[in-house]
C-alpha atoms as a PDB file:
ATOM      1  CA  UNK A   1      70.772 -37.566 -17.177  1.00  0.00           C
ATOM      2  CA  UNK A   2      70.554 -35.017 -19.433  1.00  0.00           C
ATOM      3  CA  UNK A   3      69.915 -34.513 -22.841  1.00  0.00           C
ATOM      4  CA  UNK A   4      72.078 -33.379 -25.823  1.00  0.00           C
ATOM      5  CA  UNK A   5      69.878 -31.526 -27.477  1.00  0.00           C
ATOM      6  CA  UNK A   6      67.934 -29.316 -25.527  1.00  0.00           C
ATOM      7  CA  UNK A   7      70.228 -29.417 -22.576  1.00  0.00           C
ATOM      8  CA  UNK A   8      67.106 -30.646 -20.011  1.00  0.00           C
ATOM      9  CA  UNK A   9      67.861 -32.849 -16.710  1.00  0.00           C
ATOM     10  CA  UNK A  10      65.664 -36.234 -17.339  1.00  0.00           C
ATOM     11  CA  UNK A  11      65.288 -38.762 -14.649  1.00  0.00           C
ATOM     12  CA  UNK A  12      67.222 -42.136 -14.391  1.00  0.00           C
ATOM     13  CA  UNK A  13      66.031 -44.728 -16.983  1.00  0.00           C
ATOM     14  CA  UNK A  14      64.319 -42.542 -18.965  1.00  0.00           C
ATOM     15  CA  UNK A  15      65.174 -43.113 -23.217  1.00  0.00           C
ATOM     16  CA  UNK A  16      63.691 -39.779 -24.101  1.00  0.00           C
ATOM     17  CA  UNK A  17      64.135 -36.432 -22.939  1.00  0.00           C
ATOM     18  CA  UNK A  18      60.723 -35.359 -21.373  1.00  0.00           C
ATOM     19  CA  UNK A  19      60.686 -31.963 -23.270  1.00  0.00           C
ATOM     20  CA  UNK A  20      61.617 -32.288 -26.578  1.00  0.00           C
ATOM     21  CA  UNK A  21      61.818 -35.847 -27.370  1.00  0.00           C
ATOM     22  CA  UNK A  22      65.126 -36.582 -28.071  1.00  0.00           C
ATOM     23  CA  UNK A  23      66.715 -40.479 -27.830  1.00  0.00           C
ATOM     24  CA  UNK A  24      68.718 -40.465 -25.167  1.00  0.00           C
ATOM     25  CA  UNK A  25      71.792 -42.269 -26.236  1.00  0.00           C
ATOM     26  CA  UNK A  26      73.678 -44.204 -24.552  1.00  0.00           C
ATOM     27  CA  UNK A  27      76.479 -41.748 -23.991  1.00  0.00           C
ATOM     28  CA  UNK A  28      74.528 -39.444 -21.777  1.00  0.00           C
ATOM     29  CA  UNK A  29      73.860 -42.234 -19.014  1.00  0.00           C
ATOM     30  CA  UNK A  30      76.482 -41.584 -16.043  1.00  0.00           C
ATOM     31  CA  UNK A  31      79.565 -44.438 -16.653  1.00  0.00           C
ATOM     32  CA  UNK A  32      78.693 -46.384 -13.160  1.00  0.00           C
ATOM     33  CA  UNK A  33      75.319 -47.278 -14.669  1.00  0.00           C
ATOM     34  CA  UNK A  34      76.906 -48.132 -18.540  1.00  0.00           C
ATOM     35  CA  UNK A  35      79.525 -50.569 -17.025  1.00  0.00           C
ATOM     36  CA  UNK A  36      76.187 -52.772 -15.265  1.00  0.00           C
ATOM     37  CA  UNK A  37      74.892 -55.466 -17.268  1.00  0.00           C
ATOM     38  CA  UNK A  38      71.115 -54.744 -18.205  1.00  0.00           C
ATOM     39  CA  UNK A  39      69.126 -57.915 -18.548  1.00  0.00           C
ATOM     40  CA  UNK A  40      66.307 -58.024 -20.813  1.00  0.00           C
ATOM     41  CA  UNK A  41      63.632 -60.577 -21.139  1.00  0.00           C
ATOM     42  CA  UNK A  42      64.175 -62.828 -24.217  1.00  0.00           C
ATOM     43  CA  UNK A  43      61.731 -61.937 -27.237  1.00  0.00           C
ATOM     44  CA  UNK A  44      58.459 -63.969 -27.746  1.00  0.00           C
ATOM     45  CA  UNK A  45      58.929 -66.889 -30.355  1.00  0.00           C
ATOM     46  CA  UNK A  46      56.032 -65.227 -32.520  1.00  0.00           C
ATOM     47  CA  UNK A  47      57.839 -61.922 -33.171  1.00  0.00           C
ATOM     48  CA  UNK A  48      58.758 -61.259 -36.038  1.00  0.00           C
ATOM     49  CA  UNK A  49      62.748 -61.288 -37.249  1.00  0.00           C
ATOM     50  CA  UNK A  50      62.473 -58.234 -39.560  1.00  0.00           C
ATOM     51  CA  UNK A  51      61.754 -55.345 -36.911  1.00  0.00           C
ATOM     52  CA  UNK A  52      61.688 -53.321 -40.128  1.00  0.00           C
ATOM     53  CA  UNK A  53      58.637 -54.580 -41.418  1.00  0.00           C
ATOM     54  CA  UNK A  54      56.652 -52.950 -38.901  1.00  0.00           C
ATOM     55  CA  UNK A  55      55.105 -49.390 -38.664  1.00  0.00           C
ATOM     56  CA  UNK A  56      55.785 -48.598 -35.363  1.00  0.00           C
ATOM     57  CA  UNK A  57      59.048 -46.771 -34.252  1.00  0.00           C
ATOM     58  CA  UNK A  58      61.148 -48.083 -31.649  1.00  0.00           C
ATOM     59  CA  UNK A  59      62.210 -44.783 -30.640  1.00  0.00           C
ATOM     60  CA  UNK A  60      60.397 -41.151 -30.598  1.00  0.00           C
ATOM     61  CA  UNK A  61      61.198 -39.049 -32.924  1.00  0.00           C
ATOM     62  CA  UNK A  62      62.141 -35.793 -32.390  1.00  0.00           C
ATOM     63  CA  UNK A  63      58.891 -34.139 -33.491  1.00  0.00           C
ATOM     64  CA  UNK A  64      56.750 -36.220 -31.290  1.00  0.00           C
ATOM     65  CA  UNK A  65      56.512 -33.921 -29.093  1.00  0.00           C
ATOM     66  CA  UNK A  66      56.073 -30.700 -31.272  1.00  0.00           C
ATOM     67  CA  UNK A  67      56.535 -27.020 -29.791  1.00  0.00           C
ATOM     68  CA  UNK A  68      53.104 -24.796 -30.340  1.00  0.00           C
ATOM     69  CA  UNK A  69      54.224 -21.575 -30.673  1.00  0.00           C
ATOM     70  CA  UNK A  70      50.171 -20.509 -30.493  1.00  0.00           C
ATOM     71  CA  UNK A  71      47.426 -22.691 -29.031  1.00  0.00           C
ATOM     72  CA  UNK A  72      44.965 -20.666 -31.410  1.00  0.00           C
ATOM     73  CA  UNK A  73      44.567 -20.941 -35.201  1.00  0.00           C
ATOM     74  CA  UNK A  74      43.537 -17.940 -37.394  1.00  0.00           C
ATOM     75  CA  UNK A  75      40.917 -20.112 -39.505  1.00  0.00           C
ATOM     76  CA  UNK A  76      40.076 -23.335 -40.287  1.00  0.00           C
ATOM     77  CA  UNK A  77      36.461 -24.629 -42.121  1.00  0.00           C
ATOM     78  CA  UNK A  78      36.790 -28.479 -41.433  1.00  0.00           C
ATOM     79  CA  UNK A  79      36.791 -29.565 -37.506  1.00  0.00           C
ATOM     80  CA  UNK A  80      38.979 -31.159 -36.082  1.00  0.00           C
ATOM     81  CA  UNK A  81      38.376 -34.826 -37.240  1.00  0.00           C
ATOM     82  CA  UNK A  82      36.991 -33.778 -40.824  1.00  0.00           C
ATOM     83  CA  UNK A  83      38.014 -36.606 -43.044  1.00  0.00           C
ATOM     84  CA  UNK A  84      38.467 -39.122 -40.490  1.00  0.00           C
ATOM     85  CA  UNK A  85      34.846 -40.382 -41.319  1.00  0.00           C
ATOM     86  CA  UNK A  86      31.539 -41.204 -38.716  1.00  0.00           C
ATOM     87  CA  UNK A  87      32.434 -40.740 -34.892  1.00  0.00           C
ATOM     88  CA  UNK A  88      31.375 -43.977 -33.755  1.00  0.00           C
ATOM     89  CA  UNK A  89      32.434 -43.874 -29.943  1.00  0.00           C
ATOM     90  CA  UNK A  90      34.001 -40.912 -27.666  1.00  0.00           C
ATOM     91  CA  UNK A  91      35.180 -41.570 -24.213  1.00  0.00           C
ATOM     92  CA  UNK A  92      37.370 -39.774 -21.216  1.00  0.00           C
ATOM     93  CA  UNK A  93      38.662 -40.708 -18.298  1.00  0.00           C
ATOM     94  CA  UNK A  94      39.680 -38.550 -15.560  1.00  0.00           C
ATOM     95  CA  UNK A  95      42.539 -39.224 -12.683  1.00  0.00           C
ATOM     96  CA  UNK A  96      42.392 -36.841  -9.669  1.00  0.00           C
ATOM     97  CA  UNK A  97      45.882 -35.263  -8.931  1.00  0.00           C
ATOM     98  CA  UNK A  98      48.061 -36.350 -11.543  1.00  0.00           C
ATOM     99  CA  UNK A  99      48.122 -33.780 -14.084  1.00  0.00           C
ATOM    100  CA  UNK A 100      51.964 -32.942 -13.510  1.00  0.00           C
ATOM    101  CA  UNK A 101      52.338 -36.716 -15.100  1.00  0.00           C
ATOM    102  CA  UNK A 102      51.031 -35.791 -18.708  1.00  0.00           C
ATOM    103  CA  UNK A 103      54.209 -35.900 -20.353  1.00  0.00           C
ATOM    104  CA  UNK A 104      55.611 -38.842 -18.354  1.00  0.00           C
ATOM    105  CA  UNK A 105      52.190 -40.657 -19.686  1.00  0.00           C
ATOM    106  CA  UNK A 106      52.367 -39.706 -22.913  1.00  0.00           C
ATOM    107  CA  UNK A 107      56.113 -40.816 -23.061  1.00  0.00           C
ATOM    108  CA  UNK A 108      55.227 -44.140 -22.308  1.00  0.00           C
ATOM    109  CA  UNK A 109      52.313 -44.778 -24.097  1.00  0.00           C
ATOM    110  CA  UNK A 110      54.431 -44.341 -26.892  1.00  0.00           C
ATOM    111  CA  UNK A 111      56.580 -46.696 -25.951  1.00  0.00           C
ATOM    112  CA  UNK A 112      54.310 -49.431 -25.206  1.00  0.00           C
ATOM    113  CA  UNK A 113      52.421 -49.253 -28.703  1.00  0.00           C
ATOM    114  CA  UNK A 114      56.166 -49.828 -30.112  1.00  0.00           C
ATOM    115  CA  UNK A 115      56.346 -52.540 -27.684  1.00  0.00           C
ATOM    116  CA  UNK A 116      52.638 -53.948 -28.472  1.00  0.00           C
ATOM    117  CA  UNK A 117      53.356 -54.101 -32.228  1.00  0.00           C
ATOM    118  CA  UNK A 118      49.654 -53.898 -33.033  1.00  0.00           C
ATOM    119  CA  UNK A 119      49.422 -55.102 -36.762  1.00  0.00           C
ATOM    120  CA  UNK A 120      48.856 -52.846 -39.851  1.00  0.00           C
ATOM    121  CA  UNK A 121      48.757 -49.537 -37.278  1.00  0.00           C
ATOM    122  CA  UNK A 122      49.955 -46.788 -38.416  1.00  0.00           C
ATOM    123  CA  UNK A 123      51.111 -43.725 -35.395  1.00  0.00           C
ATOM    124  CA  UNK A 124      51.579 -40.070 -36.235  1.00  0.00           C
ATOM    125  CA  UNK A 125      51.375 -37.486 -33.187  1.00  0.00           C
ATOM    126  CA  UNK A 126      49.404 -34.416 -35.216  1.00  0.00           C
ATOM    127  CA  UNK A 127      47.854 -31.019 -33.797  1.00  0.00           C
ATOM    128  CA  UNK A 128      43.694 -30.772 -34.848  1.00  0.00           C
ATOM    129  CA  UNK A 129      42.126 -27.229 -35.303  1.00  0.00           C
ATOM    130  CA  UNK A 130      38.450 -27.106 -34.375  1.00  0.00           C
ATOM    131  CA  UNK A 131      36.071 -25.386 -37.140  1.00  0.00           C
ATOM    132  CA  UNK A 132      35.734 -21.529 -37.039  1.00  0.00           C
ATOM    133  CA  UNK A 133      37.849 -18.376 -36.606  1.00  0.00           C
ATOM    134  CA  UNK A 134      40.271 -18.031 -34.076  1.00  0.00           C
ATOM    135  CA  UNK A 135      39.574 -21.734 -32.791  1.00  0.00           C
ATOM    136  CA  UNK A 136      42.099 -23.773 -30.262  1.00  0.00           C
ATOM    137  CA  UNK A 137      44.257 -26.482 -31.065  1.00  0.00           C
ATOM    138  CA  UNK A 138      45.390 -29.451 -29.535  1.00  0.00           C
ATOM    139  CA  UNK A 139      47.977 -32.268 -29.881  1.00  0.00           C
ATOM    140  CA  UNK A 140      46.422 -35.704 -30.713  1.00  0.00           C
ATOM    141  CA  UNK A 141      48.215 -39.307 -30.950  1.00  0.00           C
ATOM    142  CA  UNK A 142      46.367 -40.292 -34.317  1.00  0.00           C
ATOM    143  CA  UNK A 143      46.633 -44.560 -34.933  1.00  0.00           C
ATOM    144  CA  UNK A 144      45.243 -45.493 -38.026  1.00  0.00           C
ATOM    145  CA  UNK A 145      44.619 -49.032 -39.715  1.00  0.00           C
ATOM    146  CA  UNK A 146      42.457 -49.207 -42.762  1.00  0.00           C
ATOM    147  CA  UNK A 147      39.916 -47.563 -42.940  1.00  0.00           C
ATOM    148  CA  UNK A 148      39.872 -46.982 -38.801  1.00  0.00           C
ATOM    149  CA  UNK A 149      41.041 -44.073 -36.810  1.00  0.00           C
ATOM    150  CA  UNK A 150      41.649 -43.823 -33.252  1.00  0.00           C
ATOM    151  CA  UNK A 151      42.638 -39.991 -31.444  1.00  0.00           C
ATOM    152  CA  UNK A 152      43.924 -40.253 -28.013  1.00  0.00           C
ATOM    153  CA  UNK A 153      44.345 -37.202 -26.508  1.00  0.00           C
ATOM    154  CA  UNK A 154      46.570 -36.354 -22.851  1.00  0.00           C
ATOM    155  CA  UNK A 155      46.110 -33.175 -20.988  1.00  0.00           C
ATOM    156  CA  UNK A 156      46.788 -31.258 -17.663  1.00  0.00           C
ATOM    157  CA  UNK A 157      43.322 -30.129 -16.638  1.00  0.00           C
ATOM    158  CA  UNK A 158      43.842 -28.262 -13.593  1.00  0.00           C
ATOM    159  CA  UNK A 159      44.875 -30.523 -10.812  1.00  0.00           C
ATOM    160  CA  UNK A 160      43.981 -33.371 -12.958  1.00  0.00           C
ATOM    161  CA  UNK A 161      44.899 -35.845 -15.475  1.00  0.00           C
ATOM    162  CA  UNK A 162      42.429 -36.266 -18.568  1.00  0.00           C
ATOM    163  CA  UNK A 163      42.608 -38.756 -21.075  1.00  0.00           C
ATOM    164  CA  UNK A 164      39.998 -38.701 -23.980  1.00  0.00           C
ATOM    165  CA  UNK A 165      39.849 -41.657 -27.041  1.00  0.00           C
ATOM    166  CA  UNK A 166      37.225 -40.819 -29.883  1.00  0.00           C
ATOM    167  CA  UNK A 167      37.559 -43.473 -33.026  1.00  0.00           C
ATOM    168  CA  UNK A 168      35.976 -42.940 -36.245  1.00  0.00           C
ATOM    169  CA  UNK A 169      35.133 -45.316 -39.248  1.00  0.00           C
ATOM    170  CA  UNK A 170      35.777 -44.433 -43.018  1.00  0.00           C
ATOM    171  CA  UNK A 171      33.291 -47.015 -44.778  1.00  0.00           C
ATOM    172  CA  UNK A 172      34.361 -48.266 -47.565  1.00  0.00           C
ATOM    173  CA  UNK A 173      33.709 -47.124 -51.248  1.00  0.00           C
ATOM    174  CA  UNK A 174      31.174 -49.220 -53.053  1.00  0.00           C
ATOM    175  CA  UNK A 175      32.141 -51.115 -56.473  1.00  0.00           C
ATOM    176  CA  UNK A 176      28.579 -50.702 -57.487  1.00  0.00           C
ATOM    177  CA  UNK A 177      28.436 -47.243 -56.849  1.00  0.00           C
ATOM    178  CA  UNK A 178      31.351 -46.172 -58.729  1.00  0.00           C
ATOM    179  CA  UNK A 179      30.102 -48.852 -61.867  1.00  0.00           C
ATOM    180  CA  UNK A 180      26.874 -46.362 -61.369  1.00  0.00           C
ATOM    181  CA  UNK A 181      28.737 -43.309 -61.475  1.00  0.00           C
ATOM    182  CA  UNK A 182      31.091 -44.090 -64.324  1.00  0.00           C
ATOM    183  CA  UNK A 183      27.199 -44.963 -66.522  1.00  0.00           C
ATOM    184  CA  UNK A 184      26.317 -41.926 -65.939  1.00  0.00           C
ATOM    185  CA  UNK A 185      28.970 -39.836 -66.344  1.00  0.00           C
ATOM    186  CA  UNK A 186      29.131 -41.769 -69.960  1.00  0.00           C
ATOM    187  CA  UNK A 187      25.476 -41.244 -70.901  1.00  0.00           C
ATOM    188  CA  UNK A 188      26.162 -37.381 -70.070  1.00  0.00           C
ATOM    189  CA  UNK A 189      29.360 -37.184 -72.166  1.00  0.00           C
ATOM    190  CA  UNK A 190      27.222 -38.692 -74.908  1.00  0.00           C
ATOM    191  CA  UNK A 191      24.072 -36.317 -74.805  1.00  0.00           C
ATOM    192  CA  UNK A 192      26.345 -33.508 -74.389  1.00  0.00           C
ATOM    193  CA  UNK A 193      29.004 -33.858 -77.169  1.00  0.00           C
ATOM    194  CA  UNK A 194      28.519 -36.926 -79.270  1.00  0.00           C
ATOM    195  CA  UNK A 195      24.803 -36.773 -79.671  1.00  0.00           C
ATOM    196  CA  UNK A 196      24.915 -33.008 -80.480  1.00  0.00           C
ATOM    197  CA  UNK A 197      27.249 -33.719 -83.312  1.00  0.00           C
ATOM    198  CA  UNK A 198      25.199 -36.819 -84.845  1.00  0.00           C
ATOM    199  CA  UNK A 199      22.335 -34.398 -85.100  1.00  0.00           C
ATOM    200  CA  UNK A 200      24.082 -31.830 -87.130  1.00  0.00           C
ATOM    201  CA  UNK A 201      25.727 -34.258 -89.580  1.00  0.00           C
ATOM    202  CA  UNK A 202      22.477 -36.128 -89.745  1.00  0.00           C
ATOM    203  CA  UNK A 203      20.691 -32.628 -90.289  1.00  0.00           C
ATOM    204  CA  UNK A 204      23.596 -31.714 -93.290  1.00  0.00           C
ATOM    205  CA  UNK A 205      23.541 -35.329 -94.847  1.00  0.00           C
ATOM    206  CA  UNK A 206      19.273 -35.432 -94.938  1.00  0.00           C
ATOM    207  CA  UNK A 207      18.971 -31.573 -96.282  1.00  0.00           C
ATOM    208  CA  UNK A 208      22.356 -31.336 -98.095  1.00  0.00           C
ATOM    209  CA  UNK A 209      23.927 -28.151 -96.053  1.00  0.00           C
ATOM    210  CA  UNK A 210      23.477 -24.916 -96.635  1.00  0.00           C
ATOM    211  CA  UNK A 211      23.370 -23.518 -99.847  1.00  0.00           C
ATOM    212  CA  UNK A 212      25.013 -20.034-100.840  1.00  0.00           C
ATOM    213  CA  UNK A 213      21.214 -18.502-100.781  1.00  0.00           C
ATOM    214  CA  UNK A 214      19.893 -19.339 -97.902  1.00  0.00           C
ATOM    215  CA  UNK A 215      18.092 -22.602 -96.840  1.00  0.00           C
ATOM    216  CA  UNK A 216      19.187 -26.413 -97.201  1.00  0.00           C
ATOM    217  CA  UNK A 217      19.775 -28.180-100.420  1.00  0.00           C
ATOM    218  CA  UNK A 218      16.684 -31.263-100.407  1.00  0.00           C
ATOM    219  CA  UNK A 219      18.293 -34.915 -99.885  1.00  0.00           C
ATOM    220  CA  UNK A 220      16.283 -37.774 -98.933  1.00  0.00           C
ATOM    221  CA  UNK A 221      15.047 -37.228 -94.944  1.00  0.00           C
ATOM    222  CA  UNK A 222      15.672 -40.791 -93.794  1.00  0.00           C
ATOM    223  CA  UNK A 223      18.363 -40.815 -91.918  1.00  0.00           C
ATOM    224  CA  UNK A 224      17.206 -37.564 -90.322  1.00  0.00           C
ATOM    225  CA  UNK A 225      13.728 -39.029 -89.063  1.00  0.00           C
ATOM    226  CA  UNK A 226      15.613 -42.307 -87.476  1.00  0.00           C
ATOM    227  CA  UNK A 227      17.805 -39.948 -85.790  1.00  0.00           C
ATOM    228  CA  UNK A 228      15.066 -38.019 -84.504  1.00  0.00           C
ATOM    229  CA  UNK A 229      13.248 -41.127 -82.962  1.00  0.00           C
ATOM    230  CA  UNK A 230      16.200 -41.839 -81.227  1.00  0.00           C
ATOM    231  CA  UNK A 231      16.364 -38.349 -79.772  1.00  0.00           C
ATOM    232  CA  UNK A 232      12.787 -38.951 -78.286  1.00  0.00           C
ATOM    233  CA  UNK A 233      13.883 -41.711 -76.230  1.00  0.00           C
ATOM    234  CA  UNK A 234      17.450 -41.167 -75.668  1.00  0.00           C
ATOM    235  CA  UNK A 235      16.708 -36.982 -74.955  1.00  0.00           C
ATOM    236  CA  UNK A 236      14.415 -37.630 -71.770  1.00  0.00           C
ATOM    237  CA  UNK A 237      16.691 -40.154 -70.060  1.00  0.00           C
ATOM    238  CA  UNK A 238      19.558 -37.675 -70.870  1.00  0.00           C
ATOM    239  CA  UNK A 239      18.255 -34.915 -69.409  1.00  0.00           C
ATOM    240  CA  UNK A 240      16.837 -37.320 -65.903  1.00  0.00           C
ATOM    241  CA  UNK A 241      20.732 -38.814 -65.757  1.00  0.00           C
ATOM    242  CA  UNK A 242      22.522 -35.068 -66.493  1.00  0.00           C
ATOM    243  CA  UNK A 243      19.881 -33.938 -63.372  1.00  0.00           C
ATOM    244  CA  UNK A 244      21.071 -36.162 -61.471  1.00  0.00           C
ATOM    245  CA  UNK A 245      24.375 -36.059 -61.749  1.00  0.00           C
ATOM    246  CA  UNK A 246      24.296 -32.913 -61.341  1.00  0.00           C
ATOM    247  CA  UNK A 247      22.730 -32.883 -58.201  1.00  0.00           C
ATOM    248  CA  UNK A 248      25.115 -36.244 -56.913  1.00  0.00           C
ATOM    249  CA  UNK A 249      28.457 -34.021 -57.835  1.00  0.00           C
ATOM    250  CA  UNK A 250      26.704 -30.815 -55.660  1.00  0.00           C
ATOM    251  CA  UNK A 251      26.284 -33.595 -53.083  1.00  0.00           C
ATOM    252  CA  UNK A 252      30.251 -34.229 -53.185  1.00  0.00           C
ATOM    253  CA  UNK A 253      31.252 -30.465 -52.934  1.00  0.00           C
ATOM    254  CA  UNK A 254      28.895 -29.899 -49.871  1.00  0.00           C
ATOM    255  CA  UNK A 255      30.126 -33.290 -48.156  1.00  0.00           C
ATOM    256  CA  UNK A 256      33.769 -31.974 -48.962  1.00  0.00           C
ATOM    257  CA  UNK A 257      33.380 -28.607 -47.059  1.00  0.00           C
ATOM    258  CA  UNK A 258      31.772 -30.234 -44.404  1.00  0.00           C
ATOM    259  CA  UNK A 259      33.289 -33.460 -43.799  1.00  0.00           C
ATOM    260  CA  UNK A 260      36.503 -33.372 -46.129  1.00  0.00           C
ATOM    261  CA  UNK A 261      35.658 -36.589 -47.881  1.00  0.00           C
ATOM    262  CA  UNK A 262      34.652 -35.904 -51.702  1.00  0.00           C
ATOM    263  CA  UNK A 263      33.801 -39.162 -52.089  1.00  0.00           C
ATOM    264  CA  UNK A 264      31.225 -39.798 -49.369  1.00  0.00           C
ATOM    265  CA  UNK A 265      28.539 -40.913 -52.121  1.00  0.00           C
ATOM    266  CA  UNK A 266      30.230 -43.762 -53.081  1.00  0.00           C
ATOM    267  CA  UNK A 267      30.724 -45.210 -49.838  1.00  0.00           C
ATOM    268  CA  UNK A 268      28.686 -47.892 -48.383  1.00  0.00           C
ATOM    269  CA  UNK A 269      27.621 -49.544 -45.165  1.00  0.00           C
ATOM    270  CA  UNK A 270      30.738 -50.795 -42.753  1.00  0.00           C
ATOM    271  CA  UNK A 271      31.626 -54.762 -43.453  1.00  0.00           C
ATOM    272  CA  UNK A 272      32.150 -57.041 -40.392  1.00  0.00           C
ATOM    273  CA  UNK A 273      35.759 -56.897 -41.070  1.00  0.00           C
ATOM    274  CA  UNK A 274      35.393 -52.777 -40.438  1.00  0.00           C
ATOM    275  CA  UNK A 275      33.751 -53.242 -37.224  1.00  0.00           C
ATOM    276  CA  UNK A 276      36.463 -56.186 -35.998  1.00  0.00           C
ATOM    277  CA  UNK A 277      39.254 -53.737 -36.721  1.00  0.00           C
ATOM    278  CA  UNK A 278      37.471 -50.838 -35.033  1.00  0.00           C
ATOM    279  CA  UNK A 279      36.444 -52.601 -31.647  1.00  0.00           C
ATOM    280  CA  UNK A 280      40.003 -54.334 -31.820  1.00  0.00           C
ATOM    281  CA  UNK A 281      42.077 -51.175 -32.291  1.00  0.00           C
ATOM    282  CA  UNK A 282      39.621 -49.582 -29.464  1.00  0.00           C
ATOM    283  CA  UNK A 283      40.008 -52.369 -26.567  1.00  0.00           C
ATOM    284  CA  UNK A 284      44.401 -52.701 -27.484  1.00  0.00           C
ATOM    285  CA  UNK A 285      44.756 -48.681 -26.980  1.00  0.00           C
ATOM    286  CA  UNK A 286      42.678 -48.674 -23.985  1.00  0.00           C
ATOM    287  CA  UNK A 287      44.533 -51.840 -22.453  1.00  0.00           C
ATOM    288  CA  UNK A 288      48.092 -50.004 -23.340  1.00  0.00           C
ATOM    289  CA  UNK A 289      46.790 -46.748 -21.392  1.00  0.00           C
ATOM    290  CA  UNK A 290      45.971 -48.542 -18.556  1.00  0.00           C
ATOM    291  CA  UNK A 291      49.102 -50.265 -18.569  1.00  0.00           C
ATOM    292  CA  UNK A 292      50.918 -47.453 -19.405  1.00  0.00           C
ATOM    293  CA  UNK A 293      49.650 -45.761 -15.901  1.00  0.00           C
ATOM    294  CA  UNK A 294      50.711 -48.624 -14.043  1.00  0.00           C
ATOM    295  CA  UNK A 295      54.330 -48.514 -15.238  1.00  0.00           C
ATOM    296  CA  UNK A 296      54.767 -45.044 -14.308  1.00  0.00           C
ATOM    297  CA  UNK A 297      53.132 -45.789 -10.833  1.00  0.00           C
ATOM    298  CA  UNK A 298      49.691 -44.493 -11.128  1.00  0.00           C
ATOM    299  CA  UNK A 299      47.112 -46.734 -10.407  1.00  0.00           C
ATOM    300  CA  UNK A 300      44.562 -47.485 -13.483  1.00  0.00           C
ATOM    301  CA  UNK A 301      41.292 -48.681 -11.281  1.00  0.00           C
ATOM    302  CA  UNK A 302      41.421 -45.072 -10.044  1.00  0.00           C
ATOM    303  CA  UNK A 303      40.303 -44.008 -13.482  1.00  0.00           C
ATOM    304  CA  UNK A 304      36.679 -41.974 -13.770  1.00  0.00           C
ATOM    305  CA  UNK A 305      35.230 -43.078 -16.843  1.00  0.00           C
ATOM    306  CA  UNK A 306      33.173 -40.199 -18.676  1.00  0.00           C
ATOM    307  CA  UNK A 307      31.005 -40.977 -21.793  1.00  0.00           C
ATOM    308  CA  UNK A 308      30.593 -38.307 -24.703  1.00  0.00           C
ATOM    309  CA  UNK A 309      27.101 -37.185 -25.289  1.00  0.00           C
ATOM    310  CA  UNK A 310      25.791 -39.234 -28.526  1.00  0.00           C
ATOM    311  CA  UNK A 311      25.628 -37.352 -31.443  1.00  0.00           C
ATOM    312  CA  UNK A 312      27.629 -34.371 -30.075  1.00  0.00           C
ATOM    313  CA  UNK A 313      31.023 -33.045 -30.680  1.00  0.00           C
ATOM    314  CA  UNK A 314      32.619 -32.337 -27.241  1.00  0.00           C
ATOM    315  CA  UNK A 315      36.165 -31.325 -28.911  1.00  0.00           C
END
């Protein structure tokens, strides 16, 4: 059949066009196979009624698959999963002799996560630039649910087919932390405005200004030596909080060149719940590739696992 926007010849029962992603309506199917019923298993009882509520499309949109004009980018200073938090597993498989199915594969998988309906997921195809001048780029399948990200990535490599999945965990930012923060920033507005200006209308009310010639006028010192005392105690603690919030706001700007993520101070350890929704998303987008492959006719147990190196970025 082919499609009516780019004009490209697609197989039989195909919904998309294979090059630019286009719905296939139902107008460009050939009229013997419109007038033949098409049965369809009934839906599952637990599905929900409101297809609407979900944030997976039903069909691909027409920038799923979007044209490169380059493969290269002039510049970038953040890799290519900056912001996405701490790389917590990266793993490839390879399939001998099927890299002419890429965009077959990646047509379906698609599909099937529409199909799948994994909760709270959120899927946006995106192109990552690695870090450095004149650095390649490469088209991703980005799911995302809380604080959880997932890349899968589809290529032709030579002969073969490779498939790589890296997911990354954002931990969350702590209340404490921020309660901290906020204290401090406080204490520093205080020793830096407020405190300044008690000291000078102390200083005017205790020696009664300056006088036309030179010198204060003498008014009782009181006040003046109270506000001193405090200065002793509060000055030290000022200048130990200003230090280090100083240093904690320096912290932000270098984690923000480096990782994207301004706030990486205020984050704490990953929660239980983090780590269910990160092995969960992992194990449903591995069990959709594999049965992805087996729609298309490829056969999944054929599959050549290969583990990242730990602590190494391979992309």
């Amino acid at each position: 059949m082919q499609c009516s926007n780019c004009g490209t010849e697609n197989q039989a029962g195909y919904r998309f066009c294979m090059k630019c992603g286009n719905p296939l309506s139902s107008e460009t199917y050939p009229a013997t196979t419109v007038s033949q019923p098409i049965s369809q298993p009934p839906p599952p009882m637990n599905r929900p009624v409101h297809q609407e509520q979900h944030t997976y499309p039903m069909s691909a949109p027409q920038s799923y698959y979007p044209a490169q004009p380059s493969i290269f980018a002039p510049l970038s200073i953040w890799g290519p999963f900056a912001g996405y938090g701490t790389r917590r597993r990266h793993i490839g498989w390879l399939l001998d002799g099927s890299g002419g199915r890429v965009e077959e594969l990646t047509q379906r998988i698609h599909l099937k996560f529409g199909q799948r309906q994994i909760p709270g997921v959120v899927v946006q195809p995106k192109t990552l630039v690695a870090r450095g001048v004149f650095v390649e780029r490469r088209p991703y399948i980005i799911l995302k649910r809380g604080l959880v990200s997932l890349a899968l990535n589809i290529f032709q490599f030579g002969q073969d087919l490779f498939i790589s999945l890296a997911s990354y965990l954002k931990p969350p930012i702590s209340n404490f932390r921020v309660i901290i923060v906020c204290i401090m920033t406080l204490i520093w507005v205080f020793s830096s405005f407020v405190l300044p200006a008690l000291i000078y209308a102390s200083a005017a009310s205790a020696f009664g200004g300056f006088s036309l010639l030179g010198g204060f006028g003498a008014r009782s010192a009181a006040p003046f030596g109270g506000l001193l005392t405090l200065i002793c105690v509060i000055g030290p603690l000022a200048s130990i909080n200003n230090f280090v919030l100083l240093i904690f706001f320096f912290y932000s700007v270098y984690k923000w060149f480096t990782e994207r993520d301004f706030w990486a101070g205020l984050r704490s350890a990953p929660n239980e719940f983090n780590e269910d929704d990160l092995m969960a998303l992992e194990k449903s987008v591995e069990q959709t590739v594999r049965i992805s492959l087996d729609e298309i006719g490829l056969n999944s147990n054929d599959l050549k696992p290969v583990e990242g190196t730990p602590g190494r970025r391979l992309i």
